[in-house]
Protein backbone atom coordinates (compact mmCIF):
# COMPACT_ATOMS: atom_id res chain seq x y z
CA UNK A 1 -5.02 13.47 -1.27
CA UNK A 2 -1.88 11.72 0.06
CA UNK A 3 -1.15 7.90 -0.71
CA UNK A 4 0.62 5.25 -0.28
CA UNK A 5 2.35 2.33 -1.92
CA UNK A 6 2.79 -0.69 0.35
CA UNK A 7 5.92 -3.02 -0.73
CA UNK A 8 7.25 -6.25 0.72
CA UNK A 9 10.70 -6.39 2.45
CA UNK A 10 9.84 -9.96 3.69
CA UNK A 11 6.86 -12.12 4.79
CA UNK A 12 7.26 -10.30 8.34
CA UNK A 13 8.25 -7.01 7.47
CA UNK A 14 5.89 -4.30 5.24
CA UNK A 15 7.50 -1.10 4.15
CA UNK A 16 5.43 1.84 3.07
CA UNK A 17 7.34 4.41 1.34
CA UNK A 18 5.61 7.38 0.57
CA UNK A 19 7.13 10.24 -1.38
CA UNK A 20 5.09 13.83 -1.52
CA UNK A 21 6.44 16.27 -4.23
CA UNK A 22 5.59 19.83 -2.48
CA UNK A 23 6.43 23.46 -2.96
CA UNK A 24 7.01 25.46 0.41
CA UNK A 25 6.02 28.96 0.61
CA UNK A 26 8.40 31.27 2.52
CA UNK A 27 10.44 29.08 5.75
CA UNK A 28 8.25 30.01 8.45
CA UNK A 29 4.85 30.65 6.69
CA UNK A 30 2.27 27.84 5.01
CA UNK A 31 1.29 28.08 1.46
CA UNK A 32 -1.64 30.90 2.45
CA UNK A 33 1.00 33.06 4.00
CA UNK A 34 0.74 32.18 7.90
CA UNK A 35 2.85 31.58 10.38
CA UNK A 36 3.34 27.95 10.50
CA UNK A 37 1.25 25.63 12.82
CA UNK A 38 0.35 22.09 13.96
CA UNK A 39 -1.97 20.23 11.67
CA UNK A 40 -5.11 21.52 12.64
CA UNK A 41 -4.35 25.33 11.82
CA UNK A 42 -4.29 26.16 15.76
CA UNK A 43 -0.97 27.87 15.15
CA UNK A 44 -1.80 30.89 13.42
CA UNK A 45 -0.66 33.41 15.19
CA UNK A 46 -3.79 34.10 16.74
CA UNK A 47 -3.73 32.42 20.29
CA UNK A 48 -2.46 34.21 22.91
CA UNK A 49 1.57 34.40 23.09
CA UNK A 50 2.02 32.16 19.35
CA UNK A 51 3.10 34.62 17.23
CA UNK A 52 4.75 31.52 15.11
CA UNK A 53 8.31 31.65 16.79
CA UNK A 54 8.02 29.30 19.57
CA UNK A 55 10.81 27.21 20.17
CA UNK A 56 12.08 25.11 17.59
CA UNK A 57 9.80 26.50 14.90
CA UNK A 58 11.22 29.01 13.43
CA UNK A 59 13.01 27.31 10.23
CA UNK A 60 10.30 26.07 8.28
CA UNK A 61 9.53 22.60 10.08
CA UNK A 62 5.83 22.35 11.51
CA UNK A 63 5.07 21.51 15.46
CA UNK A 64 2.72 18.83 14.36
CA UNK A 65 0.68 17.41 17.17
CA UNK A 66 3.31 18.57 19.53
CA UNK A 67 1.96 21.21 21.99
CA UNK A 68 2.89 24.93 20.98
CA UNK A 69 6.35 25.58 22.57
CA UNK A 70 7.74 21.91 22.50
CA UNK A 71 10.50 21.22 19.96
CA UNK A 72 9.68 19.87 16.41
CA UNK A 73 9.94 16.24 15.97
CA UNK A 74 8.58 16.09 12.53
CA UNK A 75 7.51 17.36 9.48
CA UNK A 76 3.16 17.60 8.89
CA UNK A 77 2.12 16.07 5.60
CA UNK A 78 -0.28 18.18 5.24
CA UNK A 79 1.57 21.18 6.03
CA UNK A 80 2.35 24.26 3.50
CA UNK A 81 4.88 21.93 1.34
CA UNK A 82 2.45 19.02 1.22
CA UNK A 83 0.58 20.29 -2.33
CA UNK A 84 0.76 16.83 -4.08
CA UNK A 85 2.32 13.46 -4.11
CA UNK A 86 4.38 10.73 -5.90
CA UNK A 87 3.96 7.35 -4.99
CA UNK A 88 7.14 5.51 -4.30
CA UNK A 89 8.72 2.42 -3.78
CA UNK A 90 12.11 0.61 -2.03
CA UNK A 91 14.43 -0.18 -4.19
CA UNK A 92 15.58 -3.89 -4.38
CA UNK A 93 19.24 -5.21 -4.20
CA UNK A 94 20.46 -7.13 -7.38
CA UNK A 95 22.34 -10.07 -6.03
CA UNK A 96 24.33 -12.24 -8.06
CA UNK A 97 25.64 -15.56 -6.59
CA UNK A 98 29.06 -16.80 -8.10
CA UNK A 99 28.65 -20.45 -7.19
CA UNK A 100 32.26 -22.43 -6.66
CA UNK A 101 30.91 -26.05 -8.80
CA UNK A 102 34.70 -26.85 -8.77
CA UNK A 103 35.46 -31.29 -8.53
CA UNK A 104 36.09 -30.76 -4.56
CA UNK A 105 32.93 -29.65 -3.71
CA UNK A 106 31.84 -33.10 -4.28
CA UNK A 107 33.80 -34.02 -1.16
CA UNK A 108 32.21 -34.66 2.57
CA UNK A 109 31.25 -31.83 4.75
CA UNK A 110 33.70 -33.33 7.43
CA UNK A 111 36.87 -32.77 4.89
CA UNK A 112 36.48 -36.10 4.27
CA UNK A 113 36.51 -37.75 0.60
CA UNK A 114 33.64 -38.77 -0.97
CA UNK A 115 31.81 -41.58 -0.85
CA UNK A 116 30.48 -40.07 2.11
CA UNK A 117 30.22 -42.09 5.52
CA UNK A 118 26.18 -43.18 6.57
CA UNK A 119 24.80 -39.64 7.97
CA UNK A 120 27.31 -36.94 5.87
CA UNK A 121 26.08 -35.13 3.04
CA UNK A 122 28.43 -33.82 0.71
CA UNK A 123 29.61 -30.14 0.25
CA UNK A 124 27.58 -30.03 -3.17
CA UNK A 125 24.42 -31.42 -1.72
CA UNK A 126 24.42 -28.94 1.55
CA UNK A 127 25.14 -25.71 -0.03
CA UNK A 128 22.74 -26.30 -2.82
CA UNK A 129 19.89 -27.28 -0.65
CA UNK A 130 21.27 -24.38 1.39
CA UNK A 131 20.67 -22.26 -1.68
CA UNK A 132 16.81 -23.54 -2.83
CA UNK A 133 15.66 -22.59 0.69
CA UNK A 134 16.87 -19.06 0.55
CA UNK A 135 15.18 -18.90 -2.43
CA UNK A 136 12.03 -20.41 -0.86
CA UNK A 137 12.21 -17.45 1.69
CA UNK A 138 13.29 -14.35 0.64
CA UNK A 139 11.29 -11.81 -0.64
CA UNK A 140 9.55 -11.93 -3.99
CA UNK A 141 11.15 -8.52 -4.88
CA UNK A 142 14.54 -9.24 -4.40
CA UNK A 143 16.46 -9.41 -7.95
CA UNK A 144 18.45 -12.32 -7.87
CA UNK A 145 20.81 -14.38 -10.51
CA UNK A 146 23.15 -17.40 -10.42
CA UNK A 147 26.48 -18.21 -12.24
CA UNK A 148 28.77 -21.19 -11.75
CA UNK A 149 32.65 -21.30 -11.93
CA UNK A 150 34.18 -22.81 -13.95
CA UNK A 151 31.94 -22.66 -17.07
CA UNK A 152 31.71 -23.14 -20.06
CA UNK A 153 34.67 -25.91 -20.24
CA UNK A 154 37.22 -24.74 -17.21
CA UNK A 155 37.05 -21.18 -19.11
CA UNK A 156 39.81 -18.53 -17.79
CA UNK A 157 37.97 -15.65 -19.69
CA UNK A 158 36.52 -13.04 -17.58
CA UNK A 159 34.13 -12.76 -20.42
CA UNK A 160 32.09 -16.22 -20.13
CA UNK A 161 31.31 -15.20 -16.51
CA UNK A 162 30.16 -12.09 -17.62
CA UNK A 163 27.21 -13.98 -19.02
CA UNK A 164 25.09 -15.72 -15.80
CA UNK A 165 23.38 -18.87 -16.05
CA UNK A 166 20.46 -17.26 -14.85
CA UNK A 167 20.83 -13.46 -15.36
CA UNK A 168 19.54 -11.46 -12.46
CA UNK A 169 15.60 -10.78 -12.29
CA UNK A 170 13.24 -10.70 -9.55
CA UNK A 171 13.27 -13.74 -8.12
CA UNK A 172 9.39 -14.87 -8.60
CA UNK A 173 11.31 -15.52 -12.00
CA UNK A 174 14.10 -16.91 -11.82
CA UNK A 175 13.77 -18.54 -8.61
CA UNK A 176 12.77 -22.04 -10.60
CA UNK A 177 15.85 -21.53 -12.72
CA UNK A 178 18.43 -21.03 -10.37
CA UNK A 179 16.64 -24.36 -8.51
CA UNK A 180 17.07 -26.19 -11.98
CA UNK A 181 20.46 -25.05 -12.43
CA UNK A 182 20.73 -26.49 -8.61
CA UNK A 183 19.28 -30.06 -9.87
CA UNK A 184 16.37 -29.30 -7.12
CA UNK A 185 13.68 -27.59 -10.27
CA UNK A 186 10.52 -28.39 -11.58
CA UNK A 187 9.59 -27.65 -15.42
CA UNK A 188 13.55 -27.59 -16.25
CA UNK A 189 12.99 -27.99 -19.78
CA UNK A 190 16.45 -27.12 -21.57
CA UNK A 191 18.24 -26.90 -18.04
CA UNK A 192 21.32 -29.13 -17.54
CA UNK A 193 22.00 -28.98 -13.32
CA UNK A 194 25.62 -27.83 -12.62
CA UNK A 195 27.53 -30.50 -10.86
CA UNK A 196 30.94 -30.31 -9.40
CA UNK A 197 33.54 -31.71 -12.10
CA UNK A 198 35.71 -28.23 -12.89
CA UNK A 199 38.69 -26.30 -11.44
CA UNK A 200 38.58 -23.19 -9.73
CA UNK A 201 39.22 -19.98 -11.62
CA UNK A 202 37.71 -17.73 -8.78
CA UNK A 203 39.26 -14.43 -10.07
CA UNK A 204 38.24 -14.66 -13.96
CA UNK A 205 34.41 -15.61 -12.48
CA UNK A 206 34.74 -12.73 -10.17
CA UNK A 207 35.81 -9.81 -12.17
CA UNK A 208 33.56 -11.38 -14.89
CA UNK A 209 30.41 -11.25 -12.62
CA UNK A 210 31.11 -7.40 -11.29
CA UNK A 211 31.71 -6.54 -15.28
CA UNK A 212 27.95 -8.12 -15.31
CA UNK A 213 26.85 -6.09 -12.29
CA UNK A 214 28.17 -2.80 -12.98
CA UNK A 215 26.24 -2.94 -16.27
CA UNK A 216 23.01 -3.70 -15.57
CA UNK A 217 20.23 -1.18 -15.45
CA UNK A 218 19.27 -1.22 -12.05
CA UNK A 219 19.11 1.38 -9.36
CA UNK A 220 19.27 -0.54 -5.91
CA UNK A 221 22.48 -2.01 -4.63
CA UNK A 222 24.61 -4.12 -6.74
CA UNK A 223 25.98 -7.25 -4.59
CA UNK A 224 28.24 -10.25 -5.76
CA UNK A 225 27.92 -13.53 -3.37
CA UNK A 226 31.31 -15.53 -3.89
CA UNK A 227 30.54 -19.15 -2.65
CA UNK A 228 33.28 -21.34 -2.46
CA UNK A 229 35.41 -24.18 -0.78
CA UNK A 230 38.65 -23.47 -2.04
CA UNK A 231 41.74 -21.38 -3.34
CA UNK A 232 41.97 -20.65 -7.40
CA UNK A 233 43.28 -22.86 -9.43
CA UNK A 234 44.48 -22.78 -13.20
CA UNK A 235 44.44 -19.80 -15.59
CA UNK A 236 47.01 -16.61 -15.31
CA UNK A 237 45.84 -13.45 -13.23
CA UNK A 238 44.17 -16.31 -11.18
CA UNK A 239 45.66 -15.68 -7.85
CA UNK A 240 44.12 -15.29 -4.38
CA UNK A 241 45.70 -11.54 -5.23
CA UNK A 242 43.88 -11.20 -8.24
CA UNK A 243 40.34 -12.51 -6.65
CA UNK A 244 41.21 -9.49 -3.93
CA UNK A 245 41.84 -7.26 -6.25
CA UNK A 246 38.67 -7.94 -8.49
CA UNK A 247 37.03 -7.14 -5.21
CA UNK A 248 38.51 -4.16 -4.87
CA UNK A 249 38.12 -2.88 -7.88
CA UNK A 250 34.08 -3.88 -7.97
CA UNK A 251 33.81 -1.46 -4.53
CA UNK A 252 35.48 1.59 -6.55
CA UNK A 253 33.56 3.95 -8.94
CA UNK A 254 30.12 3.95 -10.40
CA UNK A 255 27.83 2.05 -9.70
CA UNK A 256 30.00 0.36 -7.33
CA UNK A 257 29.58 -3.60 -6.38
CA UNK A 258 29.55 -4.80 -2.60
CA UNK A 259 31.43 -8.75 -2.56
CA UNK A 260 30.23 -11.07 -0.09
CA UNK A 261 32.58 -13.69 0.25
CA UNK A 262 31.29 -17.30 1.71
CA UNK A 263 34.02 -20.22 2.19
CA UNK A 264 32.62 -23.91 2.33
CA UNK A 265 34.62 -26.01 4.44
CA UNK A 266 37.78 -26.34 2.36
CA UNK A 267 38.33 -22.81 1.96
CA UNK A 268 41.34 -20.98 3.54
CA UNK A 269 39.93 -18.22 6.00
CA UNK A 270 42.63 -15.30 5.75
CA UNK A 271 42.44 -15.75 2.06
CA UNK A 272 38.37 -15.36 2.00
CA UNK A 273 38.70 -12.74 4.69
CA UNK A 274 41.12 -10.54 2.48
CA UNK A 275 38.41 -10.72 -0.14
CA UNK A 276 35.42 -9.94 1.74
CA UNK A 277 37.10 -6.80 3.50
CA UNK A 278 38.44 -5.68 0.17
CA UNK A 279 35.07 -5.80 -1.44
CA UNK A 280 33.20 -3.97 0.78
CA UNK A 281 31.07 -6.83 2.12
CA UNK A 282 32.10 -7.31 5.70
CA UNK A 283 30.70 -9.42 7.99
CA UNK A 284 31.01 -7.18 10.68
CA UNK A 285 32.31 -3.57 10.85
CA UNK A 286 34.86 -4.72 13.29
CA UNK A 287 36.19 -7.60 11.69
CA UNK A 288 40.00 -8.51 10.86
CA UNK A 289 40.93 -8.73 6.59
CA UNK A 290 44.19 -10.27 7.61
CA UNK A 291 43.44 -13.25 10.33
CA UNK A 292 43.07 -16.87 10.15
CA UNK A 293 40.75 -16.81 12.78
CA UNK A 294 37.42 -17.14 11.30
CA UNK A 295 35.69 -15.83 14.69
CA UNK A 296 37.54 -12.54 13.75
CA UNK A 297 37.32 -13.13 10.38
CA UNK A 298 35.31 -10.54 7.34
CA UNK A 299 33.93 -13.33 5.23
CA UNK A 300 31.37 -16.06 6.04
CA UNK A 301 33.48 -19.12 7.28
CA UNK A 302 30.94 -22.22 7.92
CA UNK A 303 32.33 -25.08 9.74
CA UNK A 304 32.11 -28.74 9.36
CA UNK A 305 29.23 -29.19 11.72
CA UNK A 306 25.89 -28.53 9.81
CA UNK A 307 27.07 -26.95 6.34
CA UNK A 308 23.81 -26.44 5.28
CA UNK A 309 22.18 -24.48 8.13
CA UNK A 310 25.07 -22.32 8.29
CA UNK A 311 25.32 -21.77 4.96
CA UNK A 312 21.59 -20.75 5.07
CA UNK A 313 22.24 -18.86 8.04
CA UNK A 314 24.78 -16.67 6.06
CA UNK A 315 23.15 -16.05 2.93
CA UNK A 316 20.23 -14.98 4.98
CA UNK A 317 22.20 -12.42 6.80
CA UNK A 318 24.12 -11.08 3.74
CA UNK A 319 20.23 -10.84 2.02
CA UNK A 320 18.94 -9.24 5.21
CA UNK A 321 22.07 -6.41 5.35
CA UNK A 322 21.09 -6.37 1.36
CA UNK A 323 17.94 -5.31 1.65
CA UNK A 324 18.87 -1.74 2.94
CA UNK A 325 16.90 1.01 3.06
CA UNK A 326 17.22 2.44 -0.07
CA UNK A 327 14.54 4.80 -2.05
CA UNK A 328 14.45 6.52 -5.03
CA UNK A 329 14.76 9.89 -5.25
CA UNK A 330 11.62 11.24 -7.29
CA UNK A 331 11.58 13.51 -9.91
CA UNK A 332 10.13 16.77 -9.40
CA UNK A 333 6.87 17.90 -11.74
CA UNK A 334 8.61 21.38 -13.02
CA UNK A 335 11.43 21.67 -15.35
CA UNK A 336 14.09 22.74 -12.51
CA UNK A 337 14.40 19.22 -10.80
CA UNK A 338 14.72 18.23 -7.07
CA UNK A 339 16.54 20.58 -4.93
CA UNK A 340 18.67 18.57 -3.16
CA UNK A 341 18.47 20.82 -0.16
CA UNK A 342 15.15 20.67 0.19
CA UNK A 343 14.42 17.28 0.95
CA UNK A 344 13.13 15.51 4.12
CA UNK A 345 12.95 12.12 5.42
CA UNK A 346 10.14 11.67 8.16
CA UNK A 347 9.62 7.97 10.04
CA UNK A 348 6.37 6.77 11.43
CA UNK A 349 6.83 3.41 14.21
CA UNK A 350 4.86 2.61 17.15
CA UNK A 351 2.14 5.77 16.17
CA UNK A 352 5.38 8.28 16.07
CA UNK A 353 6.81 10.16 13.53
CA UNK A 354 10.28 11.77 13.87
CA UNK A 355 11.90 13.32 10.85
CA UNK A 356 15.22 11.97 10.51
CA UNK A 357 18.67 14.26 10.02
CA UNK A 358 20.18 14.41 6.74
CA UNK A 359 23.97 12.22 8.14
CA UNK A 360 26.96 12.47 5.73
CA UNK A 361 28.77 9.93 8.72
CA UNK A 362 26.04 7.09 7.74
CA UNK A 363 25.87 5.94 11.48
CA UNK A 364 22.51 7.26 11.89
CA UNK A 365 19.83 8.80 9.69
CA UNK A 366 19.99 9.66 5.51
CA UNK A 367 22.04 10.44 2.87
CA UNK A 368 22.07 10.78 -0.76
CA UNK A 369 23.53 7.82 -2.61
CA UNK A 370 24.24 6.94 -6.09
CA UNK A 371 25.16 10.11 -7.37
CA UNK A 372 22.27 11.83 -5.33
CA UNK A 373 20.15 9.49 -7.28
CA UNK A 374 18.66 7.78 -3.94
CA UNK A 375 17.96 7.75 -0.62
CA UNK A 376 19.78 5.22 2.10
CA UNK A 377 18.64 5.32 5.73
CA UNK A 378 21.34 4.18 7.98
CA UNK A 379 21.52 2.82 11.96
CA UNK A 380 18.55 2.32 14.16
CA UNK A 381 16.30 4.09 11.43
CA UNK A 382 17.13 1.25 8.83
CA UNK A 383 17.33 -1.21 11.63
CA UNK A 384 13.62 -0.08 12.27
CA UNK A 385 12.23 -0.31 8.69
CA UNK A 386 13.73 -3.71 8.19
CA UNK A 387 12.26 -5.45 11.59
CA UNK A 388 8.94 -3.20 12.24
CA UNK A 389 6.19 -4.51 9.67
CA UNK A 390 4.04 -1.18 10.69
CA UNK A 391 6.63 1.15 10.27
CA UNK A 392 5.95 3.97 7.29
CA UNK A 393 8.90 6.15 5.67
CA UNK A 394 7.86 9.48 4.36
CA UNK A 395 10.25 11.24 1.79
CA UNK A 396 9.00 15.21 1.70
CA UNK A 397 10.36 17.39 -1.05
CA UNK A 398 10.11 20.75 -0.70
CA UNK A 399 11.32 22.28 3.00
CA UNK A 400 14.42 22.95 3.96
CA UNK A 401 16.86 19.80 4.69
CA UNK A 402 16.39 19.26 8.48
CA UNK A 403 20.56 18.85 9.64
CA UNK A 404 21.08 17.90 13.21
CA UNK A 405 23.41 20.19 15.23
């Protein structure tokens, strides 16, 4: 029997990711030595005219319910290379947000100084409240930690930001850390809250955090969350060249780290921008590294109007582009491993299934990441599994990689 193994992307959206471990007979023949067929064994050869080469069905991949002659559109389950099954599950992101607690975050969210006129929050007080509702919404299974800059003591060693404040974990656990760390907590026994009283050494806390990233022991996507309202200040190799180049050099290698960059009113946007393009986290594919128009802009720039909604409103959508579709690549049950050309990736929305092309461009099926370690689904298929709570992704080992033309 086939299962299944239901997990969470958000209260809305329910991803089932099913993997089934197989081992196809010869292409064109099921695992009793027939012709291929649809899933109830009609295709056999023996109808009148099917002698198992109709159109489209002649490389291994089964008509389904499609009637005999019609093109293939997926993959049966229960076909020749469906013998057994692994259960599988999405693989979550590890975010780690490198939190600006610098003196001028203190000041209004109009640019003004603090004390605040009747009716304006401070920057402090909007981006952490911005912060404890993320956390109040996003998925349980999300792995999520916090560290402040600059701690301990103004440090300008990459070193002590190496070391979060709350090191990244699903956040069912460290949720009520990071909110303690936020002053916002309940149960914050031993937890001091950060408030804004240091300087900004934005590079040191930046290549310290991707040192932290690219070591943990985690298979999903490593991303780094750079909140802040201004440019770096104090410490050597602290310039906005350095923070860009940190960025840069978390995108390169293995395991490579995205950076998100978000600037708090205060911020300079071309700065930010350079950052967020050089880091791989872009807010939109289009966007300009080099502009100081923040419409054009590839970082999160939030204004002075509501600094708390729109800071909510961009941590959601870096969380959201996050939580990609991502699977593990299972491990086969003999000794020789998976065969990487063997593997298939079939969809199920609305009652349809379509198995999805194998797309080296990433604009629109699946490819192989970390080191053919995983799966990522890219374009409308990802768009799909992150907005359709019904939708069901099917990885099938065993059959010939399905390429389109």
């Amino acid at each position: 029997m086939l299962s299944t193994l239901r997990s969470p992307l958000s209260s809305a959206v329910a991803l089932c990711a099913l993997v089934a471990i197989t081992g196809c007979s010869a292409p064109g023949t099921d695992k009793n030595g027939n012709p291929f067929g649809g899933n109830d064994g009609g295709e056999d050869g023996s109808v009148p005219g099917d002698d198992g080469s109709v159109p489209g069905d002649d490389t291994g991949f089964v008509l389904g319910d499609t009637a005999v002659g019609q093109p293939d559109t997926h993959i049966e389950l229960d076909a020749a290379c469906a013998s057994s099954s692994y259960n599988g599950v999405r693989i979550p992101p590890n975010i780690l947000l490198i939190f600006d607690q610098s003196g001028s975050m203190s000041d209004c969210a109009d640019g003004s100084f603090s004390p605040c006129s009747a009716g304006v929050p401070d920057k402090w007080t909007s981006a952490t409240k911005a912060l404890s509702a993320l956390l109040a919404a996003a998925p349980a299974d999300i792995n999520i930690g916090i560290k402040f800059f600059g701690t301990p003591s103004d440090s300008c060693n990459d070193a002590d930001y190496a070391k979060p404040d709350v090191p990244i974990g699903p956040l069912a656990t460290t949720r009520n850390p990071i909110d303690c760390w936020l002053g916002l907590g309940t149960s914050c026994s031993g937890i001091t809250p950060a408030t804004p009283q240091t300087l900004t050494e934005m590079a040191p806390a930046l290549r310290g955090g991707i040192t932290y990233l690219k070591g943990i022991k985690a298979d999903g996507p490593r991303i780094a969350i750079l909140i802040t309202d201004g440019d770096p200040t104090s410490c050597s190799n602290n310039a906005i060249s350095d923070v860009i180049t940190a960025a840069g050099n978390g995108l390169s290698g293995t395991p490579k780290v995205i950076t998100y960059a978000i600037g708090v009113p205060g911020s300079t946007i071309k700065n930010l921008s350079q950052v967020a393009a050089a880091g791989g986290g872009k807010r939109t594919p289009t966007c300009t590294a080099n502009t100081t128009n923040a419409n054009l802009a590839c970082h999160y720039q939030i204004g002075t109007g509501n600094v708390q909604a729109d800071l909510l409103k961009a941590l959601n959508d870096i969380t959201g582009k996050a939580l990609s579709c991502v699977f593990k690549v299972p491990a086969s049950s003999g000794d020789a491993g998976v065969d990487l050309g063997a593997v298939n990736v079939n969809l199920t929305t609305g009652g349809t299934t379509t198995t999805l092309g194998k797309d080296t461009s990433h604009t629109s099926g699946w490819d192989y990441t970390d080191g053919n370690t995983t799966i990522t689904l890219y374009g409308p298929a990802c768009n799909t599994v992150l907005t359709d709570g019904t939708s069901k992704v099917d990885i099938i080992l065993g059959c010939p990689t399905k390429i389109p033309q």
